[in-house]
Protein backbone atom coordinates (compact mmCIF):
# COMPACT_ATOMS: atom_id res chain seq x y z
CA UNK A 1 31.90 6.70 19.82
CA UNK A 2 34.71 5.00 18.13
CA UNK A 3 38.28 5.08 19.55
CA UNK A 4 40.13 8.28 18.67
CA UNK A 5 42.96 6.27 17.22
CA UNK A 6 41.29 4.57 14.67
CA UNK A 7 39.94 6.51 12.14
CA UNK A 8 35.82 5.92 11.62
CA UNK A 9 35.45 5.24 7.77
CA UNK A 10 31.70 4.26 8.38
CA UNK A 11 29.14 6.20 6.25
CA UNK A 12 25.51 6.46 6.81
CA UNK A 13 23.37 7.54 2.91
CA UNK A 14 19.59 7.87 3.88
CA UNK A 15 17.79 7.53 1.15
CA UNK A 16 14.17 7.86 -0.08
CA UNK A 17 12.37 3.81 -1.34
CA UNK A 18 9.70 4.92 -3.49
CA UNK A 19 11.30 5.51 -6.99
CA UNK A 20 13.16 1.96 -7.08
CA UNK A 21 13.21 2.73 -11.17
CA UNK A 22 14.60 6.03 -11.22
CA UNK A 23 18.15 7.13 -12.51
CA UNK A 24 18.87 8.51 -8.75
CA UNK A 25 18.18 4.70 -7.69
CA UNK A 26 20.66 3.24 -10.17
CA UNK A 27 23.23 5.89 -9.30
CA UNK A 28 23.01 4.95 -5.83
CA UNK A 29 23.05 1.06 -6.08
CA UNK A 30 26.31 0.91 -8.38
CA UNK A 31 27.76 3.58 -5.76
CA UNK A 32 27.49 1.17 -3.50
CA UNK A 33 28.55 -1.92 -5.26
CA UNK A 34 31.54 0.30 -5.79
CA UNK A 35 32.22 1.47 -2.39
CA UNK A 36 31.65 -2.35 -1.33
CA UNK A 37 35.35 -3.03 -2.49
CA UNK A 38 37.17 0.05 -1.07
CA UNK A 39 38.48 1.17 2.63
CA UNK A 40 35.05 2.96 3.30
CA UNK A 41 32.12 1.13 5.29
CA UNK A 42 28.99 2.02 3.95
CA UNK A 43 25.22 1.50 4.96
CA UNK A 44 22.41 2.52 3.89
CA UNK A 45 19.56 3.78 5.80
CA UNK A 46 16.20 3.76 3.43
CA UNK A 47 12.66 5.36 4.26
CA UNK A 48 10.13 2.74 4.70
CA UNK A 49 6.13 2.98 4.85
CA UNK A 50 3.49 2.69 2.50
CA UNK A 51 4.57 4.58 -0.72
CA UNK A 52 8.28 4.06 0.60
CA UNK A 53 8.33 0.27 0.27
CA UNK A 54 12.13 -0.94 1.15
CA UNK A 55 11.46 -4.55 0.76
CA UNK A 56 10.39 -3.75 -3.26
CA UNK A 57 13.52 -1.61 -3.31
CA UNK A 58 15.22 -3.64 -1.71
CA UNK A 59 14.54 -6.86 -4.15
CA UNK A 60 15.63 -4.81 -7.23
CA UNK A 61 18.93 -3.16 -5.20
CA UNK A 62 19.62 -5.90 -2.47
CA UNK A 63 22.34 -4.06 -0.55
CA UNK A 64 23.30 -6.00 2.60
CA UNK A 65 24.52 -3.36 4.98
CA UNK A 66 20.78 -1.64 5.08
CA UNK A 67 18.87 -0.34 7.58
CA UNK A 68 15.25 0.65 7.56
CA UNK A 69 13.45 4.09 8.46
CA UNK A 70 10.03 3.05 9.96
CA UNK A 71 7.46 5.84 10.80
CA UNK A 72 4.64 4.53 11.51
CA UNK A 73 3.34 7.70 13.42
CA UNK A 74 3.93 9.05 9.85
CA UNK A 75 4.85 12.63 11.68
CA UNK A 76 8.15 14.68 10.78
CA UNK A 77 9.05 13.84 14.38
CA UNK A 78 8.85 10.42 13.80
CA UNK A 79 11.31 10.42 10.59
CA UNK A 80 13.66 12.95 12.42
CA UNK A 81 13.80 9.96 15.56
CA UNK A 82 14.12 7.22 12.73
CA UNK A 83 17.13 8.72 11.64
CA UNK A 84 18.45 10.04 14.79
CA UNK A 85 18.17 6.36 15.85
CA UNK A 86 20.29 4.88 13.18
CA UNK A 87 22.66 7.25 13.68
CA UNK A 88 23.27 6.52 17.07
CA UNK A 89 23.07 3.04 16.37
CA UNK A 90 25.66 2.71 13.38
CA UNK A 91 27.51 5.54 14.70
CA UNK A 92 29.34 6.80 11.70
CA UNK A 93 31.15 9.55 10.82
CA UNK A 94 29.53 10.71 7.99
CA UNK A 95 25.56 11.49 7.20
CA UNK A 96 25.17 11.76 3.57
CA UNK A 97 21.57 12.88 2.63
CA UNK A 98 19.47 11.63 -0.60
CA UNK A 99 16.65 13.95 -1.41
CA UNK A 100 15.55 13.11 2.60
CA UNK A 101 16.15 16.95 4.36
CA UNK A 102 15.21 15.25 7.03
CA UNK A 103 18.82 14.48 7.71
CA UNK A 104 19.64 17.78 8.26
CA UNK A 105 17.16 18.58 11.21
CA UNK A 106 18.33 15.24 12.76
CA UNK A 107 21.61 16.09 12.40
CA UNK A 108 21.04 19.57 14.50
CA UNK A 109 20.17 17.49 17.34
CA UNK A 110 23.13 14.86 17.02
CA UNK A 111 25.74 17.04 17.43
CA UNK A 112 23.66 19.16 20.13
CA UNK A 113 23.78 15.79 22.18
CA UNK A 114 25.71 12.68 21.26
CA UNK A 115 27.38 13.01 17.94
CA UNK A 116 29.05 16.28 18.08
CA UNK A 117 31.61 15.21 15.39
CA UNK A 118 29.54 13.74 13.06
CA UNK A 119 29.75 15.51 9.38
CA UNK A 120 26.72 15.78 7.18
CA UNK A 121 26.83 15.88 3.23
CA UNK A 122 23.77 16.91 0.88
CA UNK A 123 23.40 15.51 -2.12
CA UNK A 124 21.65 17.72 -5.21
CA UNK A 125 19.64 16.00 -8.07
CA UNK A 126 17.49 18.20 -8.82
CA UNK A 127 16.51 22.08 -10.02
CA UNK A 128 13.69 22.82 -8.03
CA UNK A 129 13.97 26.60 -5.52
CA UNK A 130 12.90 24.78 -2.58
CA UNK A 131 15.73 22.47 -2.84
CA UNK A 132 17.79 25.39 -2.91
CA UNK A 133 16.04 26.66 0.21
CA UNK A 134 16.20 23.98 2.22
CA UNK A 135 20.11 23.79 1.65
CA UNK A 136 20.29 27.73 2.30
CA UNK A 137 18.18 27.07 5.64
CA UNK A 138 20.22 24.00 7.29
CA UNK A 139 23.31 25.37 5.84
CA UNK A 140 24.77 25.26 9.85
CA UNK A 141 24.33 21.76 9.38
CA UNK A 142 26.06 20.49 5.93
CA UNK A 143 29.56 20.39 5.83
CA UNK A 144 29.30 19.77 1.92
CA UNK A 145 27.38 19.39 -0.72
CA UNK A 146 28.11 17.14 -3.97
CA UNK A 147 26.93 18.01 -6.89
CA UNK A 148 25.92 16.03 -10.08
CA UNK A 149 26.06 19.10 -12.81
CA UNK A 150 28.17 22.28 -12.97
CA UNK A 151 25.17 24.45 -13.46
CA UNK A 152 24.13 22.94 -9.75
CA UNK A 153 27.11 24.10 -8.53
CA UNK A 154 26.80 27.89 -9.47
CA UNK A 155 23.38 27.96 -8.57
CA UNK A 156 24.76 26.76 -4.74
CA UNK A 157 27.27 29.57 -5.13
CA UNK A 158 24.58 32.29 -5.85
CA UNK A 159 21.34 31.42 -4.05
CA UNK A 160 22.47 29.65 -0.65
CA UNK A 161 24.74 30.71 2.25
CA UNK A 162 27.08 27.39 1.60
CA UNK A 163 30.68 28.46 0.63
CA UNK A 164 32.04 27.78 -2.45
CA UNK A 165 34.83 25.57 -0.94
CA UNK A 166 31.68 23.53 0.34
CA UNK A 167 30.61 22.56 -3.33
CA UNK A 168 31.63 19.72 -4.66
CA UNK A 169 31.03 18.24 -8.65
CA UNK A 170 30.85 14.13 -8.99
CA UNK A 171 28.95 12.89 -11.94
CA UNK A 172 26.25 10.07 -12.62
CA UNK A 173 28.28 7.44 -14.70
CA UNK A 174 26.86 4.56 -16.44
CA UNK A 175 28.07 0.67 -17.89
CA UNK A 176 30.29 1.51 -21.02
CA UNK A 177 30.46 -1.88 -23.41
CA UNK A 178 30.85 -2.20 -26.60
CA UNK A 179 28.89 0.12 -28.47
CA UNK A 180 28.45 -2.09 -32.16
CA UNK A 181 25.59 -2.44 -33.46
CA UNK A 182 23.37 -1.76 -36.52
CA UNK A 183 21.37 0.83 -37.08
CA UNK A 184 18.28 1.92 -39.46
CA UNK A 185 18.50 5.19 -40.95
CA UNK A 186 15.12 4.89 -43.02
CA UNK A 187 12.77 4.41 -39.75
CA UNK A 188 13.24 6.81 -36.65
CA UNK A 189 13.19 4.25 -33.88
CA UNK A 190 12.67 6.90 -31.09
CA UNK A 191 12.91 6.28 -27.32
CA UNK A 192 11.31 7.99 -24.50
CA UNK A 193 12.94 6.58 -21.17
CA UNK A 194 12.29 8.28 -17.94
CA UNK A 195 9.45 9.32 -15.63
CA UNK A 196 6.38 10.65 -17.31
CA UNK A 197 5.24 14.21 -15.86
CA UNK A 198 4.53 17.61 -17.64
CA UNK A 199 6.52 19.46 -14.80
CA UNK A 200 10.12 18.82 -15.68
CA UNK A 201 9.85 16.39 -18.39
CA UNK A 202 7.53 18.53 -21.04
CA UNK A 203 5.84 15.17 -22.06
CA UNK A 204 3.24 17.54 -24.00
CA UNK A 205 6.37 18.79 -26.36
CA UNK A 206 6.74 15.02 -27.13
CA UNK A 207 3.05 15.17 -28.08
CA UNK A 208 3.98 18.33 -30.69
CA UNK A 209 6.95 16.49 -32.27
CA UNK A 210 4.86 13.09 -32.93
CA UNK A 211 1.83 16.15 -34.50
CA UNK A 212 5.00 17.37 -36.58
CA UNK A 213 6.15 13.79 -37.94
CA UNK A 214 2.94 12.91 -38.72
CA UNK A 215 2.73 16.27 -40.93
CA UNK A 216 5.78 15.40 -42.43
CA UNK A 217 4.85 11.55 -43.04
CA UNK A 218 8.41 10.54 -41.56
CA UNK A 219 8.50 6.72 -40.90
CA UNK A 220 8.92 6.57 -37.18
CA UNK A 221 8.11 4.50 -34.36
CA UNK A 222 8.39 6.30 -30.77
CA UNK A 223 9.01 3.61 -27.68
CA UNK A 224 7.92 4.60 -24.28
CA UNK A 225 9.77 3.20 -21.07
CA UNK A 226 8.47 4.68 -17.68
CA UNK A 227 5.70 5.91 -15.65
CA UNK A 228 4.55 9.06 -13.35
CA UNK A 229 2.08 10.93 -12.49
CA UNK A 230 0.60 12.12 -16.13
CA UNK A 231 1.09 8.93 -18.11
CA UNK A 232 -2.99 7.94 -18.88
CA UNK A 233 -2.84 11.80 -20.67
CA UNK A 234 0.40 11.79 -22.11
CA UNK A 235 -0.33 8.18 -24.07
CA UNK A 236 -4.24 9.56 -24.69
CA UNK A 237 -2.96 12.60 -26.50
CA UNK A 238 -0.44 10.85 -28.36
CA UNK A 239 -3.08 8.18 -29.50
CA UNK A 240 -4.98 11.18 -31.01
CA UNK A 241 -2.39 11.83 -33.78
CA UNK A 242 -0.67 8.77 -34.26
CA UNK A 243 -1.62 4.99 -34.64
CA UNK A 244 -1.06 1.87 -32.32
CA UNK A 245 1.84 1.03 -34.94
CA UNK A 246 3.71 3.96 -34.07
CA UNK A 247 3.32 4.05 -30.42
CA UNK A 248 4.48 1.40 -28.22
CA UNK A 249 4.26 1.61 -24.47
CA UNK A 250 6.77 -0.51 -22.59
CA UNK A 251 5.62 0.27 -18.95
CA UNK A 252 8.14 0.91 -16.24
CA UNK A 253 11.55 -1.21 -16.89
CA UNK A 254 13.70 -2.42 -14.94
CA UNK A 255 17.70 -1.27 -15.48
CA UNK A 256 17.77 -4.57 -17.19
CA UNK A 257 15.17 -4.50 -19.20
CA UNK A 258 15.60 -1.09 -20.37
CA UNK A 259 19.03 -2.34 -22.22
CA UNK A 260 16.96 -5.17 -23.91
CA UNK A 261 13.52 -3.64 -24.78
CA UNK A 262 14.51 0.05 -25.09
CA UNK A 263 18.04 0.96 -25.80
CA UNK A 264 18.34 -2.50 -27.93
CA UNK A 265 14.69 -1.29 -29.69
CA UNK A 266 15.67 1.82 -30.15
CA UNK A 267 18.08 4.44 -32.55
CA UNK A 268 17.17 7.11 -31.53
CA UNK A 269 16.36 9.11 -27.45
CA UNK A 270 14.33 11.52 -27.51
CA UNK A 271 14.81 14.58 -24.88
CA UNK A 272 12.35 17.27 -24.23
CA UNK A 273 12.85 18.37 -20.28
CA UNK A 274 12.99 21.67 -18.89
CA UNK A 275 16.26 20.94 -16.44
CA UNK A 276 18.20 18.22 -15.94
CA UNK A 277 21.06 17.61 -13.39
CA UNK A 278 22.29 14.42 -15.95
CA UNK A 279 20.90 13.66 -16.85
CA UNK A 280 21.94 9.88 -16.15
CA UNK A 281 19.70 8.23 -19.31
CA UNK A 282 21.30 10.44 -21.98
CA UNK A 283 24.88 8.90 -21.17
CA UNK A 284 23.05 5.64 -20.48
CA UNK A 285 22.10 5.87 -24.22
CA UNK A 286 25.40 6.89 -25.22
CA UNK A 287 26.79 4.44 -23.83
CA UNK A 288 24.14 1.82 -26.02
CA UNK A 289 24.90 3.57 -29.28
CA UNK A 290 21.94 5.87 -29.21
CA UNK A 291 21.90 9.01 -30.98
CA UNK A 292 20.12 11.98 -28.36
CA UNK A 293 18.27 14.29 -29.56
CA UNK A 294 17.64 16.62 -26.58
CA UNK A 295 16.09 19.86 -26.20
CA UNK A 296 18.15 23.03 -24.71
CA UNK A 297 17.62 22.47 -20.92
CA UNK A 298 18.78 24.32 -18.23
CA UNK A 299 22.00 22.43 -17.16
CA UNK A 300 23.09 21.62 -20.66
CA UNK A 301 25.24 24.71 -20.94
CA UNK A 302 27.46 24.44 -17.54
CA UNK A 303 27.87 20.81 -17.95
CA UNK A 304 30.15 21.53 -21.22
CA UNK A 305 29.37 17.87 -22.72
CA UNK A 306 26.96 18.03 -25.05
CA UNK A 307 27.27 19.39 -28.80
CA UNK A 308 25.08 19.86 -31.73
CA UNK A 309 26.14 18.09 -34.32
CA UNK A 310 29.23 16.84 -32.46
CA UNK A 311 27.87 14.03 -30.16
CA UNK A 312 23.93 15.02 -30.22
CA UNK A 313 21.33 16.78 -31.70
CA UNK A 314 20.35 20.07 -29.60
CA UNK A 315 17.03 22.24 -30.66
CA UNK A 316 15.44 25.32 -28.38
CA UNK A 317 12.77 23.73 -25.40
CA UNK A 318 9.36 23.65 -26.81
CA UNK A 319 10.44 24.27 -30.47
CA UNK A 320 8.68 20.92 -32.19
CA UNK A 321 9.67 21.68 -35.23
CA UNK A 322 13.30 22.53 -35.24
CA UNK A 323 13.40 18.96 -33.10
CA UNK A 324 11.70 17.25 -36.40
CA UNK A 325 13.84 18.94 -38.95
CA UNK A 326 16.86 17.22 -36.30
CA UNK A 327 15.37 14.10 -36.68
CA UNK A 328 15.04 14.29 -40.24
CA UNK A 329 18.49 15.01 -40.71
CA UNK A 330 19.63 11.68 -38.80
CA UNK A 331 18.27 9.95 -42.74
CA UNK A 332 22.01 10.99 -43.47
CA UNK A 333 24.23 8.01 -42.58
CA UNK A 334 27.10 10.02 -41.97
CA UNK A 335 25.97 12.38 -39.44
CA UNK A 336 24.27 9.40 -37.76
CA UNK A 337 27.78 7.48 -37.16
CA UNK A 338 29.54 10.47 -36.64
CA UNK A 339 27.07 10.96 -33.55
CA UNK A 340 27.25 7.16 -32.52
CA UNK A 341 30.51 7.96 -32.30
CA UNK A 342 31.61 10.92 -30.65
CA UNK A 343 28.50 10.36 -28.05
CA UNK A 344 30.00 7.15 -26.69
CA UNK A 345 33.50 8.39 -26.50
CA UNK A 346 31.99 11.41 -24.30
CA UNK A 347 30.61 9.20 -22.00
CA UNK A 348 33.96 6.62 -21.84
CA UNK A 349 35.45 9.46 -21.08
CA UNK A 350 33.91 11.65 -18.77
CA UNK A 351 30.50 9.48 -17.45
CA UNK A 352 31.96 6.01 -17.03
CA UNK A 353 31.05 4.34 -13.96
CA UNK A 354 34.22 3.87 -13.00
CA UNK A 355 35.06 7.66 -13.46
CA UNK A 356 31.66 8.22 -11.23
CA UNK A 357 32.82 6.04 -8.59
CA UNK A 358 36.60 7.34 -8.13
CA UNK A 359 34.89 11.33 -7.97
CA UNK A 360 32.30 10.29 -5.54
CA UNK A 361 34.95 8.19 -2.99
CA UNK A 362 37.26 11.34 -3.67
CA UNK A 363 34.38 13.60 -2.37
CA UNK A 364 33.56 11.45 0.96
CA UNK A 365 36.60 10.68 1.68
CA UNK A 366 38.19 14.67 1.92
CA UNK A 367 34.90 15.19 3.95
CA UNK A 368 36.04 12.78 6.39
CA UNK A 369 39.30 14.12 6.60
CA UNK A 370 38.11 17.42 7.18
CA UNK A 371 37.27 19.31 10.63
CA UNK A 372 33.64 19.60 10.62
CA UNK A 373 32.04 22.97 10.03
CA UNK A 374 30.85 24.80 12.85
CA UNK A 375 28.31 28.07 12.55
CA UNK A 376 25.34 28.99 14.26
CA UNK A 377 22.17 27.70 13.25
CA UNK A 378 19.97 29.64 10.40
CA UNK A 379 17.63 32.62 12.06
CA UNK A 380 14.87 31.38 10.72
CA UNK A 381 11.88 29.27 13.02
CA UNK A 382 12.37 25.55 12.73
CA UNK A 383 9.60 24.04 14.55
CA UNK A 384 8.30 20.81 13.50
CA UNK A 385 4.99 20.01 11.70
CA UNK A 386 2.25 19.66 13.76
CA UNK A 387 -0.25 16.99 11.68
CA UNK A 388 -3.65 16.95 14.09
CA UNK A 389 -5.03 18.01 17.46
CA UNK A 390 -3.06 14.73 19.04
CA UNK A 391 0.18 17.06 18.42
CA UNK A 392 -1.31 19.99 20.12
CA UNK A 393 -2.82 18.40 23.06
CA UNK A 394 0.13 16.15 24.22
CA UNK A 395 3.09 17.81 22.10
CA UNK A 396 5.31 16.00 19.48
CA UNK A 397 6.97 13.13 21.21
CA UNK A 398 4.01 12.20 23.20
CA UNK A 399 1.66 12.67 20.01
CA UNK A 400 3.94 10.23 18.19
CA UNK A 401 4.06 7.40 20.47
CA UNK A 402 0.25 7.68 21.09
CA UNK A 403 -0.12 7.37 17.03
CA UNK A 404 2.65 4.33 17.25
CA UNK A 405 0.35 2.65 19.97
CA UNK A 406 -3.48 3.21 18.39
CA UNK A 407 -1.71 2.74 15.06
CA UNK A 408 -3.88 6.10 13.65
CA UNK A 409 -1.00 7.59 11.51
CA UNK A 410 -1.12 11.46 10.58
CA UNK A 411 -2.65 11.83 7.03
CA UNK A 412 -0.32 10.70 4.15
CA UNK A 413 -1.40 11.33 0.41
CA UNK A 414 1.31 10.14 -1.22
CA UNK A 415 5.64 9.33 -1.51
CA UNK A 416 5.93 13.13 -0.90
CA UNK A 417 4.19 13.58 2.39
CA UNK A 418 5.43 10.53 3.46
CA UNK A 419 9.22 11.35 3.37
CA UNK A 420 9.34 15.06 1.86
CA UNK A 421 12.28 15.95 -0.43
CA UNK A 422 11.90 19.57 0.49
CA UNK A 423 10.36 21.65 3.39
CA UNK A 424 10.58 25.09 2.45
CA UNK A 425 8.50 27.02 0.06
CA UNK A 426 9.61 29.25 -2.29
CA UNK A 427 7.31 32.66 -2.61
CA UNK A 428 7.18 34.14 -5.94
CA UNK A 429 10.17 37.06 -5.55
CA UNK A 430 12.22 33.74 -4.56
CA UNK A 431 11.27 32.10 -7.88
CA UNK A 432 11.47 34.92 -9.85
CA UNK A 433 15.25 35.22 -8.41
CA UNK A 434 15.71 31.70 -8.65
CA UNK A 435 15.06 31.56 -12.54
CA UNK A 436 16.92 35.00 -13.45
CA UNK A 437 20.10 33.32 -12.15
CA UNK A 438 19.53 30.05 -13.77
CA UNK A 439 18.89 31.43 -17.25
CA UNK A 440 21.68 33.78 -16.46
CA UNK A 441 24.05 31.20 -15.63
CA UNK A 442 22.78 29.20 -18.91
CA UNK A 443 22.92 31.97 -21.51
């Protein structure tokens, strides 16, 4: 361990590798870039495998201070020894994890043994119950928790055991230029930018707006920047109401290419998710001189920043037509600059980059100046997956090392089982809780 008279500024963020084109990815490489020039020493630990590629991440967000989480048992005790291993290792004083509970488990058996100092941060980016769960179960283990929206941060409050003084709030930020440009009030050049799935996203209430534009024969072109899981039946039921002139598929972007071929394309993004803890491309649009047109998730309210017919254009979640009759009104030059307008100075204000970075640095550094939290460890069983009969015949760490040497890893399906972003499940008295305090919170 480091001497006792020089204070350890090193920080350790581990850090899923398989969604290199998501807005947690490009929060986490300008954090960096930012942190690169202050007082703090930062690394970055990031899963590797097969869906969790670190050299592709690595050649979009080269960060030089960067270890690697190799599994190759691909077993839960394998990823809790990756990380236990860079720990000891790097030795820092601070464990910060990204979507990787992992951390948490590891971090029960640091300070058991070797690292009984060492302070452990979650990170929140998303409004799922098990994430909730999991934070609730290895509460013994966090010290704090940062959060990206204020609606996160209530829902902490109410659902887990963390304290309130344990809750943080730093936001996503995002480049702020100059915003001038021209824009076409006769042709809604619409913008879909993010990752293509029914579960959080609603793609299928896209599919209902394009039915009600068509109905209305508005003059419209709708881009489409991204990828995920239901993209072949999101673009097939699209093609079924409107023509190859009106829908153009971009593919996945890079942040790059996204300015150039979507934001510089585009007039107008279109919003139709069911929660968002940003969300990180609205201010990115913002920021472009996009008008956003967003639908009333959960996480809107809390947050404070968004206004209908202030800075944006808000209509209830699945309501396609009250989003059409907002995009219809945008034919009024006025309101559209008047939007341009107030949306960028929201995000210069509040969701700069700059702003992001100072909140974030804030956050770390009072954790490191803190005394770390001590409580007993949550009641509940926390035994570690077993993935075959290997585990049950020769036990964990035996099991693993025998899958290391006949290089027969456990069954993976995908980025998920890989390097899970939640362990526990939620049962149905959970959920119902979980969504009674949400839309409580939100009303």
């Amino acid at each position: 361990m480091n001497s006792k008279d020089q204070q350890n500024n090193r920080i350790l963020i581990v850090s899923p590798a398989a969604y290199p084109l998501g807005g947690v990815a490009v929060w986490l490489d300008y954090l960096l870039t930012g942190f690169s020039q202050s007082e703090l020493d930062v690394h970055l630990a990031l899963a590797d495998g097969h869906f969790h590629n670190a050299s592709s991440y690595l050649q979009r967000y080269p960060y030089a201070q960067t270890v690697r989480l190799d599994n190759p048992a691909g077993t839960q005790y394998g990823r809790v020894e990756a990380i236990i291993s860079a720990v000891r290792k790097l030795d820092p004083a601070l464990l910060v994890s990204v979507n990787i509970p992992d951390v948490y488990r590891a971090a029960r058996t640091l300070r058991a043994t070797s690292h009984a100092g060492l302070k452990v941060v979650g990170t929140v980016h998303g409004l799922e119950p098990q994430i909730f769960k999991d934070l609730d179960h290895y509460s013994d283990a966090i010290d704090q928790v940062i959060v990206t929206n204020r609606l996160t941060e209530e829902m902490l409050a109410e659902l887990t055991g963390i304290e309130a003084k344990q809750i943080s709030y730093a936001p996503y930020g995002v480049q702020v230029g100059d915003r001038a440009r021209e824009y076409d009030t006769k042709c809604l050049r619409l913008l879909y930018c993010g990752r293509i799935e029914e579960s959080q996203k609603r793609c299928s209430h896209i599919v209902e707006i394009v039915k009600q534009l068509e109905l209305k024969q508005l003059d419209y072109v709708l881009r489409i920047a991204g990828d995920g899981p239901d993209k072949n039946r999101f673009l097939a039921d699209l093609t079924k109401f409107a023509s190859a002139e009106r829908i153009k598929y971009l593919g996945a972007l890079s942040a790059q290419e996204l300015q150039v071929k979507g934001y510089g394309e585009s007039d107008i993004l279109l919003l139709t998710s069911e929660w968002e803890t940003g969300p990180i491309v609205a201010w990115e649009a913002m920021a472009a001189g996009l008008v956003v047109v967003c639908s009333r998730y959960f996480g809107l309210v809390c947050e404070g920043a968004l206004k209908h017919r202030h800075n944006c254009l808000i209509f209830d979640q699945g309501d396609a037509k009250a989003a059409t009759e907002s995009l219809s009104s945008l034919s009024d030059p006025e309101l559209f600059g008047k939007l341009i307008q107030n949306g960028f100075a929201l995000v210069r204000q509040r969701y700069s980059r700059e702003t992001s970075i100072v909140a974030w640095k804030r956050c770390f550094t009072a954790v490191l100046g803190a005394e770390s939290v001590r409580r007993a460890p949550a009641p509940q069983t926390d035994a570690i997956a077993t993935h075959g009969r290997l585990e049950s015949f020769f036990g964990q760490a035996l099991a693993t090392r025998i899958r290391e040497l006949i290089r027969k890893p456990a069954y993976i399906g995908d980025a998920g089982d890989e390097w899970p972003h939640s362990f526990m499940q939620a049962d149905s008295s959970y959920i119902k809780r979980f969504d009674k305090t949400l839309r409580e919170l939100e009303s």
